[in-house]
C-alpha atoms as a PDB file:
ATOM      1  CA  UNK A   1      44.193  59.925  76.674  1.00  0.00           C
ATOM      2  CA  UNK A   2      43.748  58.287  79.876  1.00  0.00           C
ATOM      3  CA  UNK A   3      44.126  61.645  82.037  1.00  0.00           C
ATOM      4  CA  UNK A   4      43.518  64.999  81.742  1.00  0.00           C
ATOM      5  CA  UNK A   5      46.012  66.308  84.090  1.00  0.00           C
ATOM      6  CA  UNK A   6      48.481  68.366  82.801  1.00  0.00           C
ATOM      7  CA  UNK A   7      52.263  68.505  82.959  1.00  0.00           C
ATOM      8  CA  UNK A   8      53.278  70.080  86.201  1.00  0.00           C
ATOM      9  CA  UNK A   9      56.447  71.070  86.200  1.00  0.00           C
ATOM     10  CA  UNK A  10      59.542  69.044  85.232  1.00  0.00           C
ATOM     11  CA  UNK A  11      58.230  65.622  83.832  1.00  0.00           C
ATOM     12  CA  UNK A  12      59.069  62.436  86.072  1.00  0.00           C
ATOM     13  CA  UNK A  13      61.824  60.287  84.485  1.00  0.00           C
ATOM     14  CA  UNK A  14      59.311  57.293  83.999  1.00  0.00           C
ATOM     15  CA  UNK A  15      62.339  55.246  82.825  1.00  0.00           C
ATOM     16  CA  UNK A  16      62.961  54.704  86.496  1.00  0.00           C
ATOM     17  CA  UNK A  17      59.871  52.419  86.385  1.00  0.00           C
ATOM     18  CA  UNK A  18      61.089  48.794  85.981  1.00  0.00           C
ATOM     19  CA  UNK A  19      59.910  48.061  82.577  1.00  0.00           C
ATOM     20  CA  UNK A  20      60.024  51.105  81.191  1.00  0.00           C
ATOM     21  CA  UNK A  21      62.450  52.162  78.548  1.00  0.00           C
ATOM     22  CA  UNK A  22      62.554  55.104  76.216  1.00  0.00           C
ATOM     23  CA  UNK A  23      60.074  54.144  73.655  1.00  0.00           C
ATOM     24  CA  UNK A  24      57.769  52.994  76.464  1.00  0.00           C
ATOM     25  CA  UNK A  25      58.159  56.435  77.999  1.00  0.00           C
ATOM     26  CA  UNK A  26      57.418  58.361  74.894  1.00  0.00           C
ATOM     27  CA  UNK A  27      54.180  56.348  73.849  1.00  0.00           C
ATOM     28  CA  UNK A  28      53.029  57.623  77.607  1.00  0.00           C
ATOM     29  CA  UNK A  29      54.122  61.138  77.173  1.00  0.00           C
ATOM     30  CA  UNK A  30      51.978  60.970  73.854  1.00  0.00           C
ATOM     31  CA  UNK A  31      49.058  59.453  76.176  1.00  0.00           C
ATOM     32  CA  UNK A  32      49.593  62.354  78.607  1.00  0.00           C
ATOM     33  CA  UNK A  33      51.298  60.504  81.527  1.00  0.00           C
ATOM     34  CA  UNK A  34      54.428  62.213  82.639  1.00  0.00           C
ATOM     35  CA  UNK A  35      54.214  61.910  86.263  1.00  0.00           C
ATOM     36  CA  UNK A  36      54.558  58.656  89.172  1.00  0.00           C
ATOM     37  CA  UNK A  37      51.649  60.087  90.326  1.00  0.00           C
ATOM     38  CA  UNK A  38      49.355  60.007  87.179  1.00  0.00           C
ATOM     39  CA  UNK A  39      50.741  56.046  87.312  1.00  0.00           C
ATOM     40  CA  UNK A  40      49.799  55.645  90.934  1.00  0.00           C
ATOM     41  CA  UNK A  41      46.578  56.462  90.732  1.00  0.00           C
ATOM     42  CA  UNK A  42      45.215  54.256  87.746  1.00  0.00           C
ATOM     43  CA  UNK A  43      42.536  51.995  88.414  1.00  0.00           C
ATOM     44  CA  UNK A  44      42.512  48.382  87.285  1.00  0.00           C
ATOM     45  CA  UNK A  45      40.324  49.304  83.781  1.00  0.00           C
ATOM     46  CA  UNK A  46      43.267  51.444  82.747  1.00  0.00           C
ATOM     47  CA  UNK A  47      46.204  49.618  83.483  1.00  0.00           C
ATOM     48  CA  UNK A  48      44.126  47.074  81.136  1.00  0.00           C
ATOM     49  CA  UNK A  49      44.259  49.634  78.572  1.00  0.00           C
ATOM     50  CA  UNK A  50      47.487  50.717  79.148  1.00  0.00           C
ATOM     51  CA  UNK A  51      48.405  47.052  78.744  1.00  0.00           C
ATOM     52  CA  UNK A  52      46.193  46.168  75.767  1.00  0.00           C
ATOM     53  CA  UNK A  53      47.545  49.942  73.910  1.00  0.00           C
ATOM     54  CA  UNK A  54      51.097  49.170  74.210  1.00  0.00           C
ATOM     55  CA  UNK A  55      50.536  45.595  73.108  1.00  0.00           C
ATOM     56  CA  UNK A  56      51.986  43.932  76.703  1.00  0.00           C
ATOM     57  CA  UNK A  57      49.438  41.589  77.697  1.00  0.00           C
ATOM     58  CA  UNK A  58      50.243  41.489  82.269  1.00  0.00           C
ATOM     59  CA  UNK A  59      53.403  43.416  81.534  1.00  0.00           C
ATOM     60  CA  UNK A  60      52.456  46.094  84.014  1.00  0.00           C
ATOM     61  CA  UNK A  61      51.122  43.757  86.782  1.00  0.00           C
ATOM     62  CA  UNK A  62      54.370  41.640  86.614  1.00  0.00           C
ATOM     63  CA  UNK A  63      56.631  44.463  86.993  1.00  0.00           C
ATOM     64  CA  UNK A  64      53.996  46.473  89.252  1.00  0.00           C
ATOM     65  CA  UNK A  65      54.161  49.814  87.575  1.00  0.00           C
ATOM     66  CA  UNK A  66      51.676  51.113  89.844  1.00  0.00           C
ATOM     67  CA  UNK A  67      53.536  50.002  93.210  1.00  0.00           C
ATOM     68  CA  UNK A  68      56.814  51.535  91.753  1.00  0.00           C
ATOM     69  CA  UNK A  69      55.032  54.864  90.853  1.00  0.00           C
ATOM     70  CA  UNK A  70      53.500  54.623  94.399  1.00  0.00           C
ATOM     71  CA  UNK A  71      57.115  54.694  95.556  1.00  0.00           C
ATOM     72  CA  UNK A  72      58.835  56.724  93.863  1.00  0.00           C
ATOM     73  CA  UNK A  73      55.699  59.767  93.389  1.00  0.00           C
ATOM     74  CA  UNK A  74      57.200  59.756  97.204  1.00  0.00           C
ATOM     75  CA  UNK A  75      60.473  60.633  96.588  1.00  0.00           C
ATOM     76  CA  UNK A  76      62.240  63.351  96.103  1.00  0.00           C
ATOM     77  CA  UNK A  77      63.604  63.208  92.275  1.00  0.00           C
ATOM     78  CA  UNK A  78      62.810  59.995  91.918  1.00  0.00           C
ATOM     79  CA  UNK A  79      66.661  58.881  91.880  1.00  0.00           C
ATOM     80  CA  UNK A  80      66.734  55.408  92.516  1.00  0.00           C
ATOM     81  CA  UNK A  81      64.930  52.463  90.192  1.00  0.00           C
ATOM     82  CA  UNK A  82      62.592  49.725  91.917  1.00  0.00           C
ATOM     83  CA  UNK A  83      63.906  46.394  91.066  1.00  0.00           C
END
């Protein structure tokens, strides 16, 4: 698990992350990530794991997970995906 926060309420709909579908979304729900925020804040040695776990070699850096969590931990809802 790359975090040990837990779930704080409602989970984030991480599907509004460019990139991210449902199966995507699950295998971080199993890793502990529910919220933009948890995304936001990941350093460059575990959006390499992240990467390497889910088998996406530079998936996350070409669709900028982090900058999109950024954005949208700063919403309200999250209601509108990045593209």
């Amino acid at each position: 698990m790359l975090t040990d926060a837990a779930i704080r309420g409602a989970k984030d709909d991480l599907k509004f992350i460019s990139g991210v579908g449902p199966k995507i979304e699950r295998t971080l729900n199993d890793l502990g990530i529910f919220h933009y925020e948890q995304i936001a804040q990941w350093t460059d040695a575990q959006v390499d794991w992240v990467n390497a776990y889910l088998k996406f070699p530079g998936r996350m850096m070409r669709d900028g997970w982090v900058e999109q969590a950024k954005a949208l931990a700063g919403r309200s809802g999250g209601e509108t995906r990045l593209n």
